[in-house]
PDB file of N, CA and C in Angstrom:
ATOM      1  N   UNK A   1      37.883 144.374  93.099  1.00  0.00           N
ATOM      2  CA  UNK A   1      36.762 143.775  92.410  1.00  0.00           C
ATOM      3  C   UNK A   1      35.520 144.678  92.501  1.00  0.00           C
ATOM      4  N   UNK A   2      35.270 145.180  93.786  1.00  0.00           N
ATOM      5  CA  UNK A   2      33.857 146.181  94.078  1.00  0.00           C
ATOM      6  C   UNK A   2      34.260 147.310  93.082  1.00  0.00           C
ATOM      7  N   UNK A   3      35.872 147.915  92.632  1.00  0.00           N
ATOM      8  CA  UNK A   3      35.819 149.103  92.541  1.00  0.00           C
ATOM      9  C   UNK A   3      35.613 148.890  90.576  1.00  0.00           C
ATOM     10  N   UNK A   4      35.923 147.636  90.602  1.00  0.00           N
ATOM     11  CA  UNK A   4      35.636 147.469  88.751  1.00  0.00           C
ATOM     12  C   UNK A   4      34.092 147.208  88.420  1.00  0.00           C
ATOM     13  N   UNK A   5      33.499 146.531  89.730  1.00  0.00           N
ATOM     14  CA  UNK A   5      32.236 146.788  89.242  1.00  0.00           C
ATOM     15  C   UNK A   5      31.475 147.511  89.333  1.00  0.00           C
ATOM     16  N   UNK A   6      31.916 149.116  90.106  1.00  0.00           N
ATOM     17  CA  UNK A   6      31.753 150.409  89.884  1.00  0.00           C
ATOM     18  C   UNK A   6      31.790 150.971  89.053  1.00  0.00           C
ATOM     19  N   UNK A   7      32.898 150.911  88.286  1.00  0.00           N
ATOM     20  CA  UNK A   7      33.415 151.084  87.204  1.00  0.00           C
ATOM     21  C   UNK A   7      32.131 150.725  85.936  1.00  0.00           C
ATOM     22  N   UNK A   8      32.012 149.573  85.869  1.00  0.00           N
ATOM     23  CA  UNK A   8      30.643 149.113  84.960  1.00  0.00           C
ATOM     24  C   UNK A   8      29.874 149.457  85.148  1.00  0.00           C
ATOM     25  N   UNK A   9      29.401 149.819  86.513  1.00  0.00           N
ATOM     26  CA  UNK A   9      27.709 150.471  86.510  1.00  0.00           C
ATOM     27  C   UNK A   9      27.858 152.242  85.899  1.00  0.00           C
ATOM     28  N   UNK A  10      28.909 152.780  86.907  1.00  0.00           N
ATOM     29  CA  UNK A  10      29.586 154.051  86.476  1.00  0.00           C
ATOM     30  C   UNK A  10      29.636 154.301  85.081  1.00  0.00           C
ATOM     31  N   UNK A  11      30.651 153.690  84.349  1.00  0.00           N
ATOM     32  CA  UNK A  11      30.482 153.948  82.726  1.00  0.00           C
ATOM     33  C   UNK A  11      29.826 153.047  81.628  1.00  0.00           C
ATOM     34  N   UNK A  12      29.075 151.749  82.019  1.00  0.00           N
ATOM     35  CA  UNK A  12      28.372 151.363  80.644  1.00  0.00           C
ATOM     36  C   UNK A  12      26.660 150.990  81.327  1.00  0.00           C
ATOM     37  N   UNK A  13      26.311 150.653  82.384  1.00  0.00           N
ATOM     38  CA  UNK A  13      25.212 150.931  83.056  1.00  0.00           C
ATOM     39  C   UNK A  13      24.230 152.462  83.180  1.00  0.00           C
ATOM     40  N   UNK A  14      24.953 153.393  83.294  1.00  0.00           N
ATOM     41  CA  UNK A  14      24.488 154.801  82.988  1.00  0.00           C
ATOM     42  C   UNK A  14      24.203 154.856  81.560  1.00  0.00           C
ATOM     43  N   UNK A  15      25.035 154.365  80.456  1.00  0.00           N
ATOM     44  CA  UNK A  15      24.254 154.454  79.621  1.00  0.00           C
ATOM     45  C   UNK A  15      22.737 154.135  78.950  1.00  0.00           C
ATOM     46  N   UNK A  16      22.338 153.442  80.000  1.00  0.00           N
ATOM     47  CA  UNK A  16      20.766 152.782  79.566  1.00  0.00           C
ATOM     48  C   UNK A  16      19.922 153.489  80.797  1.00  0.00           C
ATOM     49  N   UNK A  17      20.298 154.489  81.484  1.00  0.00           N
ATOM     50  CA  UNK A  17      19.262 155.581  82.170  1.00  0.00           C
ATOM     51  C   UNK A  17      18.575 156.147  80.614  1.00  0.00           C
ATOM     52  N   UNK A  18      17.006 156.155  81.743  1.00  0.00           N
ATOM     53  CA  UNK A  18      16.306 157.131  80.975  1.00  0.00           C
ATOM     54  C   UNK A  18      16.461 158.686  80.551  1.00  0.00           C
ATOM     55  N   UNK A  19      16.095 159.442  79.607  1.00  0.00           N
ATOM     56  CA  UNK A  19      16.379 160.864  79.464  1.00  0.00           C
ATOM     57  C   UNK A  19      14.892 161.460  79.540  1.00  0.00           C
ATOM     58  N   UNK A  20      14.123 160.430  80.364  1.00  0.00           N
ATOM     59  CA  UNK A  20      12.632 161.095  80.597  1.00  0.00           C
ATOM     60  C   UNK A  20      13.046 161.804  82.074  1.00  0.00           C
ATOM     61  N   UNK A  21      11.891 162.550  82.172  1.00  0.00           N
ATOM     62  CA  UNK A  21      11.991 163.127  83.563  1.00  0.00           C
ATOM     63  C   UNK A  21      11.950 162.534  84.373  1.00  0.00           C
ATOM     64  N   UNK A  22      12.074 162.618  85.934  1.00  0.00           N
ATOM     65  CA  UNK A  22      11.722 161.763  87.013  1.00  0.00           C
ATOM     66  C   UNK A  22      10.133 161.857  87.481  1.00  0.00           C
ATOM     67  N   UNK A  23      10.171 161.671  88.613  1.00  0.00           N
ATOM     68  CA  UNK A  23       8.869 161.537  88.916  1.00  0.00           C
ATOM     69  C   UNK A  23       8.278 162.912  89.991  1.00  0.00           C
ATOM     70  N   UNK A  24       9.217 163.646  90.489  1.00  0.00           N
ATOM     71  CA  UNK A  24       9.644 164.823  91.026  1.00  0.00           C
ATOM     72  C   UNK A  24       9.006 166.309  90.121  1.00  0.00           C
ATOM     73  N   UNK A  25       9.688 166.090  88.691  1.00  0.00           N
ATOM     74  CA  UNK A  25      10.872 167.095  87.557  1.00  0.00           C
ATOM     75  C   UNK A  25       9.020 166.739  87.114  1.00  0.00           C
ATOM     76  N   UNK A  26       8.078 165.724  87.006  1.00  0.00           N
ATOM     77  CA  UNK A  26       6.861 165.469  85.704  1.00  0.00           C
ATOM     78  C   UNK A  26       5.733 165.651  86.938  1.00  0.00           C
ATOM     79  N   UNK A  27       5.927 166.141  87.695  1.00  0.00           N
ATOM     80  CA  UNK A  27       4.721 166.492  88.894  1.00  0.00           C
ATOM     81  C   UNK A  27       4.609 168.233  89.028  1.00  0.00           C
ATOM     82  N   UNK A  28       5.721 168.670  88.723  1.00  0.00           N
ATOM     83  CA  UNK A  28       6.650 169.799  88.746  1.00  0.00           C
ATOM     84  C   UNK A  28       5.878 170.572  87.865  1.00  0.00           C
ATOM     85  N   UNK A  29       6.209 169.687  86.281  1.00  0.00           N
ATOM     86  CA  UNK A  29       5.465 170.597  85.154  1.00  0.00           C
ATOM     87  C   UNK A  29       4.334 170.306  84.972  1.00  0.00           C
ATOM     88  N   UNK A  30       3.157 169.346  85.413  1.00  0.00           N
ATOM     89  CA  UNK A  30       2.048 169.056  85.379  1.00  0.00           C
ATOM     90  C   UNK A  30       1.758 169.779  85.684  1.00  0.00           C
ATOM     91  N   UNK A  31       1.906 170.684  87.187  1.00  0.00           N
ATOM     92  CA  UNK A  31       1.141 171.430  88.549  1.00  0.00           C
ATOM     93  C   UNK A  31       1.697 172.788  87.892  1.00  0.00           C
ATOM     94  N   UNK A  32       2.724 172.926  87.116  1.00  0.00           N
ATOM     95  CA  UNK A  32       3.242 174.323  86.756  1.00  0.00           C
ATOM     96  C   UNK A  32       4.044 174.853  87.603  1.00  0.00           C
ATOM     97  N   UNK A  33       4.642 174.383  88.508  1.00  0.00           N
ATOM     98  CA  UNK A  33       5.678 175.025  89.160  1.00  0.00           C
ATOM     99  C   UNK A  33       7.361 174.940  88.243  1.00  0.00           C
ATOM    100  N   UNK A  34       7.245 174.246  88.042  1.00  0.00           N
ATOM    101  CA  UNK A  34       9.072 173.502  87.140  1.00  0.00           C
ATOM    102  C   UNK A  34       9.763 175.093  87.062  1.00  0.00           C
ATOM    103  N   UNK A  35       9.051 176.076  86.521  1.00  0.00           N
ATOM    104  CA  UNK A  35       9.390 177.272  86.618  1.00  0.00           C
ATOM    105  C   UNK A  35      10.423 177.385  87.731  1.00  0.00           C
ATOM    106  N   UNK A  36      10.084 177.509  88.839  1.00  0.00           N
ATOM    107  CA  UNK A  36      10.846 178.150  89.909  1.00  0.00           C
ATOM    108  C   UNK A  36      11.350 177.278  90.757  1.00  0.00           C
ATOM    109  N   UNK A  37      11.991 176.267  90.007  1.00  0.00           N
ATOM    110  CA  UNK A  37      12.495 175.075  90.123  1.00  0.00           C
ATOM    111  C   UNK A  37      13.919 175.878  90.274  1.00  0.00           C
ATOM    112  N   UNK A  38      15.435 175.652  91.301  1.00  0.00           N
ATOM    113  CA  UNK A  38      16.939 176.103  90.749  1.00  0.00           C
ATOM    114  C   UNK A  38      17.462 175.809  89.762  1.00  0.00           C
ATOM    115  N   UNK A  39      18.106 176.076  89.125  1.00  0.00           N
ATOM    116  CA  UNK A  39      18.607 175.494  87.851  1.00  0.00           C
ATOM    117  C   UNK A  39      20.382 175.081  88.359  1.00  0.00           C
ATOM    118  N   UNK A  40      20.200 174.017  87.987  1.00  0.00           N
ATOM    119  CA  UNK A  40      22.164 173.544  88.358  1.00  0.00           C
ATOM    120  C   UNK A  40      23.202 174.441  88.266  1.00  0.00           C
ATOM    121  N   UNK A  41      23.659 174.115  88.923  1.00  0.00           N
ATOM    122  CA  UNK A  41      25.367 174.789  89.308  1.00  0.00           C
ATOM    123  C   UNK A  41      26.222 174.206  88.094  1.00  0.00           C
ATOM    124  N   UNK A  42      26.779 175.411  87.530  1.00  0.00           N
ATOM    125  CA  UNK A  42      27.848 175.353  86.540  1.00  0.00           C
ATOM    126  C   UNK A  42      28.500 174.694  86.840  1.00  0.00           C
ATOM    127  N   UNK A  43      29.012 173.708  86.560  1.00  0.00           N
ATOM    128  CA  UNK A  43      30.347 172.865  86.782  1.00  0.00           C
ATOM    129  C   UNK A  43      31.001 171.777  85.434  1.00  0.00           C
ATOM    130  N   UNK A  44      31.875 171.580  86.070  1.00  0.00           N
ATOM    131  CA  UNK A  44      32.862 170.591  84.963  1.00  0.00           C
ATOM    132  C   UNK A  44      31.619 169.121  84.463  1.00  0.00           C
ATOM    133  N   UNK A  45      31.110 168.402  84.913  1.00  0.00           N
ATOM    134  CA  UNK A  45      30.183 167.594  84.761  1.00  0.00           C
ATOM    135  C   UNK A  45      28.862 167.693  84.182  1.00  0.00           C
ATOM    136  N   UNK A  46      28.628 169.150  84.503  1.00  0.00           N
ATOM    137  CA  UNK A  46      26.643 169.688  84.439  1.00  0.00           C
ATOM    138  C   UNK A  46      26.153 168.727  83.673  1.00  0.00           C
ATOM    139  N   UNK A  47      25.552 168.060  83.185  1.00  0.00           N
ATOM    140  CA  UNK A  47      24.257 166.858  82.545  1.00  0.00           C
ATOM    141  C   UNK A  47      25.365 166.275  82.112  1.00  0.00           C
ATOM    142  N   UNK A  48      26.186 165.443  82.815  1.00  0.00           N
ATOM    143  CA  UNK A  48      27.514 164.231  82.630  1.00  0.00           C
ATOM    144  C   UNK A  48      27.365 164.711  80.977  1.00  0.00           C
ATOM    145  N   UNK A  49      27.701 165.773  80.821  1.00  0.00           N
ATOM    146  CA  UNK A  49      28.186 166.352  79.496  1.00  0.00           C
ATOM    147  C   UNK A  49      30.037 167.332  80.076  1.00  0.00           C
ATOM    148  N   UNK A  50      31.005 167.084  79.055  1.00  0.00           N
ATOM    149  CA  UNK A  50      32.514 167.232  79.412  1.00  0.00           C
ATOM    150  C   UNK A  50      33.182 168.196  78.334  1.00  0.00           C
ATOM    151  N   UNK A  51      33.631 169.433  78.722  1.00  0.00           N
ATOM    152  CA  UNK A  51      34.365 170.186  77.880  1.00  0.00           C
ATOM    153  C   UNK A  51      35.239 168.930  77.210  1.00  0.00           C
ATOM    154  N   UNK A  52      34.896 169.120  75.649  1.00  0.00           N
ATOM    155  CA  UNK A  52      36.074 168.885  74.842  1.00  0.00           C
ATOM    156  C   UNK A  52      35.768 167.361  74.318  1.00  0.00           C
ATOM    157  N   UNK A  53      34.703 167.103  74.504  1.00  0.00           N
ATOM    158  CA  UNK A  53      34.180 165.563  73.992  1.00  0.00           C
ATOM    159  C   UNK A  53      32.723 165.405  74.211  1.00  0.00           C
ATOM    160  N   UNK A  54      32.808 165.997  72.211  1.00  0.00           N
ATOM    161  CA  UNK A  54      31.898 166.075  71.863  1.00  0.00           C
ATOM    162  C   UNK A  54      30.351 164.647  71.412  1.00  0.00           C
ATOM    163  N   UNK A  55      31.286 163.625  71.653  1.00  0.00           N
ATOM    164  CA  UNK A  55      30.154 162.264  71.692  1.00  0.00           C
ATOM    165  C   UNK A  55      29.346 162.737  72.684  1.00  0.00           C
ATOM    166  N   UNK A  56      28.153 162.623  73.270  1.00  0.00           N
ATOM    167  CA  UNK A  56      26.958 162.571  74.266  1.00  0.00           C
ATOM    168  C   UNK A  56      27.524 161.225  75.482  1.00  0.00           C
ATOM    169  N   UNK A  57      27.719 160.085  74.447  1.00  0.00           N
ATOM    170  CA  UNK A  57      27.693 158.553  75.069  1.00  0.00           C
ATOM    171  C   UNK A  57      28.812 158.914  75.848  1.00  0.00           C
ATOM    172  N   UNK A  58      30.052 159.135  74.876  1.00  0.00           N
ATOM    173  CA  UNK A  58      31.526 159.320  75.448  1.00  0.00           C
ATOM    174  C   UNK A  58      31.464 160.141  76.780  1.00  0.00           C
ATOM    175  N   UNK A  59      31.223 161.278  76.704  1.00  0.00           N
ATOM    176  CA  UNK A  59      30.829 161.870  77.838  1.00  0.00           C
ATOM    177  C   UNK A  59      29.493 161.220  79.137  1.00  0.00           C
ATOM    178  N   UNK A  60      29.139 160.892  78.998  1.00  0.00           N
ATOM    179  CA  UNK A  60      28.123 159.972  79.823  1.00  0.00           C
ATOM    180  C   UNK A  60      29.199 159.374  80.501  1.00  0.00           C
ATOM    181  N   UNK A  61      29.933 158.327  80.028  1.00  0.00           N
ATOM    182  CA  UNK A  61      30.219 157.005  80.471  1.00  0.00           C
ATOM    183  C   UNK A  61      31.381 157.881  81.181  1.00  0.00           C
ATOM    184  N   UNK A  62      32.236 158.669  80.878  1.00  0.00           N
ATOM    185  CA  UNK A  62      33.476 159.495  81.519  1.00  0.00           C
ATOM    186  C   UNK A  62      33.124 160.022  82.402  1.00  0.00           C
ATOM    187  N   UNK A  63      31.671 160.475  82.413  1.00  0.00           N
ATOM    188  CA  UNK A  63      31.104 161.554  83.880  1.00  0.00           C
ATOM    189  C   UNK A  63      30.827 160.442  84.713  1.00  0.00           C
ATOM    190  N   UNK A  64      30.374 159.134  84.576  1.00  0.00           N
ATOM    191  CA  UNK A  64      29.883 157.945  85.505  1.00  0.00           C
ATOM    192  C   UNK A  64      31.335 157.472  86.143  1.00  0.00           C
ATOM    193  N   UNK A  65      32.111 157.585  85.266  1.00  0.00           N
ATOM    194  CA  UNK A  65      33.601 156.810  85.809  1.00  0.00           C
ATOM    195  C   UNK A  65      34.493 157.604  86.313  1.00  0.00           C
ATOM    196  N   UNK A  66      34.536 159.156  86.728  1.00  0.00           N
ATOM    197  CA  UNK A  66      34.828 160.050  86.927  1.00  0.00           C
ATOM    198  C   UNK A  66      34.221 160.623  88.472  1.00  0.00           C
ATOM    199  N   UNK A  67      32.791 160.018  88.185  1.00  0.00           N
ATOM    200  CA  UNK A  67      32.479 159.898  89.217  1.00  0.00           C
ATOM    201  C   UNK A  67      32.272 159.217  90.961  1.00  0.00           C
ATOM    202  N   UNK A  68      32.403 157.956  90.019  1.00  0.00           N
ATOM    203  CA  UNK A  68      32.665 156.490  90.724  1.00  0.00           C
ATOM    204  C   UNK A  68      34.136 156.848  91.380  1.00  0.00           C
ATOM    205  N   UNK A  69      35.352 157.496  90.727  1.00  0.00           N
ATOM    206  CA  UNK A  69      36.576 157.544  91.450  1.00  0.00           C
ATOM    207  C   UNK A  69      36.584 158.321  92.597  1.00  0.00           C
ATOM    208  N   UNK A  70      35.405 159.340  92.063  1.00  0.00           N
ATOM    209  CA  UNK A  70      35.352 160.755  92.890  1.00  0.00           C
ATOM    210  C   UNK A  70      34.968 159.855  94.328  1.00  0.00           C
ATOM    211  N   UNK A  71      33.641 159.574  94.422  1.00  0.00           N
ATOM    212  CA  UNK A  71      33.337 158.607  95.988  1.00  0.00           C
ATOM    213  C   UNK A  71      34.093 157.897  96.397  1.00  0.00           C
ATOM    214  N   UNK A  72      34.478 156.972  95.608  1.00  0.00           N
ATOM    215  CA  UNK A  72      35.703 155.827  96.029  1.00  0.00           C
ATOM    216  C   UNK A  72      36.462 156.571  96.699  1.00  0.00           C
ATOM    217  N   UNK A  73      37.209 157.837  96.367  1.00  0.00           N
ATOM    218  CA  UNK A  73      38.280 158.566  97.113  1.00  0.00           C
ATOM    219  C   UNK A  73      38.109 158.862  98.401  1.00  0.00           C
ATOM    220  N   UNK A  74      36.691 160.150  98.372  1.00  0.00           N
ATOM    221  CA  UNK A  74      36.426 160.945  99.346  1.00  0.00           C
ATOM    222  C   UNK A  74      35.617 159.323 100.085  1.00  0.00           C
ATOM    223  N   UNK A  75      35.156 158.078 100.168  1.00  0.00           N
ATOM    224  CA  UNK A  75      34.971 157.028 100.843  1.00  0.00           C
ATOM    225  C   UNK A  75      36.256 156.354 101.273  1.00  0.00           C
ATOM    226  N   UNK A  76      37.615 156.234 100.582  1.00  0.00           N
ATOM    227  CA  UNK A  76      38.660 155.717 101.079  1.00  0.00           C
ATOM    228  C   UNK A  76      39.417 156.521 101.850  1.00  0.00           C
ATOM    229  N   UNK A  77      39.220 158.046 101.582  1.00  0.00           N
ATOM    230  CA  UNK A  77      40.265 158.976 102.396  1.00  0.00           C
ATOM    231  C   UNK A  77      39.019 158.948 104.121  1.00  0.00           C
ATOM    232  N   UNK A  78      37.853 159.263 104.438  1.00  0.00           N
ATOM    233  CA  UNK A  78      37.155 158.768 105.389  1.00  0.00           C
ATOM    234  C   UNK A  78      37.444 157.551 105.924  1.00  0.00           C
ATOM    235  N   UNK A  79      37.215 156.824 105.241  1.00  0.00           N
ATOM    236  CA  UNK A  79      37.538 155.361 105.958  1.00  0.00           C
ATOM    237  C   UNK A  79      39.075 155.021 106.409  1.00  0.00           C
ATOM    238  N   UNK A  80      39.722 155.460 105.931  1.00  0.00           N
ATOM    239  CA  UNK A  80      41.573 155.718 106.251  1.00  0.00           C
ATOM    240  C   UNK A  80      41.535 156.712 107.545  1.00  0.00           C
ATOM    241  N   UNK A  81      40.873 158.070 107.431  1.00  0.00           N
ATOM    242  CA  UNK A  81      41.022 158.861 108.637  1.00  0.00           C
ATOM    243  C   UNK A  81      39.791 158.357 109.730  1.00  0.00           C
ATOM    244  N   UNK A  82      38.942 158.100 109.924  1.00  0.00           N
ATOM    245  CA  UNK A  82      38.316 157.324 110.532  1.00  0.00           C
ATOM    246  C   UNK A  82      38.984 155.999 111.403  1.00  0.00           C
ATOM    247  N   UNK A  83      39.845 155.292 110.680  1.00  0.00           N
ATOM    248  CA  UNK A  83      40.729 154.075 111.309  1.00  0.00           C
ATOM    249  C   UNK A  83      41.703 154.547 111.976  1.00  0.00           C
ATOM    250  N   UNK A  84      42.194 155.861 111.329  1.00  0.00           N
ATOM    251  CA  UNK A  84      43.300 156.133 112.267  1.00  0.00           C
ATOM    252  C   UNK A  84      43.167 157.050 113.578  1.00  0.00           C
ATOM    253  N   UNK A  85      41.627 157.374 113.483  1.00  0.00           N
ATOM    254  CA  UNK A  85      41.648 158.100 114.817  1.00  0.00           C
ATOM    255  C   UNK A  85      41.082 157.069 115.785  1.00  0.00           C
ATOM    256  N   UNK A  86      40.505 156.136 115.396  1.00  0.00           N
ATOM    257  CA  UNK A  86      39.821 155.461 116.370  1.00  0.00           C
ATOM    258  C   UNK A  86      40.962 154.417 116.929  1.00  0.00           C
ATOM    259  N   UNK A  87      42.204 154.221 115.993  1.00  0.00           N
ATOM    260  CA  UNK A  87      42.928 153.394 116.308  1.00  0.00           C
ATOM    261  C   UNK A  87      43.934 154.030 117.301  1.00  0.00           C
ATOM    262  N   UNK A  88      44.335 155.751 117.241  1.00  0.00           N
ATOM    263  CA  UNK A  88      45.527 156.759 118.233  1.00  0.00           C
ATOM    264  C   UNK A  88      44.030 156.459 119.621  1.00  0.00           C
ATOM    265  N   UNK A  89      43.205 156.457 119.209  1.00  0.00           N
ATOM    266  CA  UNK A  89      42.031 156.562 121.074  1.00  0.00           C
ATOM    267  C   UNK A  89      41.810 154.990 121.216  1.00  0.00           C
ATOM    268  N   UNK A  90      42.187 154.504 120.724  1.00  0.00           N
ATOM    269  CA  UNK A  90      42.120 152.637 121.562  1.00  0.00           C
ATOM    270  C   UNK A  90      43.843 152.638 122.175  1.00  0.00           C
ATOM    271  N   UNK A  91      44.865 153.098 121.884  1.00  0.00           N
ATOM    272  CA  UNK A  91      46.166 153.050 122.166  1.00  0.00           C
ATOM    273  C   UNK A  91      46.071 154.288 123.069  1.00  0.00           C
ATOM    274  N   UNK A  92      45.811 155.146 123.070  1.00  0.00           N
ATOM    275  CA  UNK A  92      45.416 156.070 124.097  1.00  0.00           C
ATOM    276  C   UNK A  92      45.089 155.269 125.837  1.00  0.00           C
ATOM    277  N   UNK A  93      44.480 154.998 125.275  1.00  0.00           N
ATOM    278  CA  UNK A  93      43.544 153.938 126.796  1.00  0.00           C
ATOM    279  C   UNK A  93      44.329 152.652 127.031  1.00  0.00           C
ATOM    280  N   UNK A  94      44.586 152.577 126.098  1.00  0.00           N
ATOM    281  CA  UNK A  94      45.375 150.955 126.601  1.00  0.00           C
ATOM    282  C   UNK A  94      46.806 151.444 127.285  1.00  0.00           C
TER     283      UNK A  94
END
């Protein structure tokens, strides 16, 4: 149930983010620094935009739900190895 309503915020909730700046990114270019700001790391996701699907929305909602699996994982594979070590050091002692 938590992971479907991940799912909704992930792919149809992201769609109603703003495409204004933050509050960081509009202090940045006020003061004139934004310049020497890093610029993002190339990757498969960069602005939840997706080789090969060309909709904007489509891609949005795929980078949110794509993403949502991504944590869920690396949060379920932690929480799985986490139980099992704490569970070999309670049987340890006992």
């Amino acid at each position: 149930m938590v992971l479907a309503a991940a799912f909704v915020v992930g792919g149809y909730v992201s769609l109603l983010a703003s495409s204004s700046p933050d509050g960081l990114e509009r202090v940045a270019e006020a003061q004139g620094f934004l310049m020497f700001s890093a610029q993002p790391a190339e990757g498969i996701l960069t602005d939840y935009q997706m080789p090969g699907v060309d909709d904007a929305a489509l891609a949005t909602s795929l980078a949110g739900m794509i993403g949502t699996l991504f944590v869920f994982g690396a949060l379920f594979f932690l929480g799985t190895s986490l139980y099992r070590i704490r569970s070999e050091d309670e049987e340890g002692i006992l």
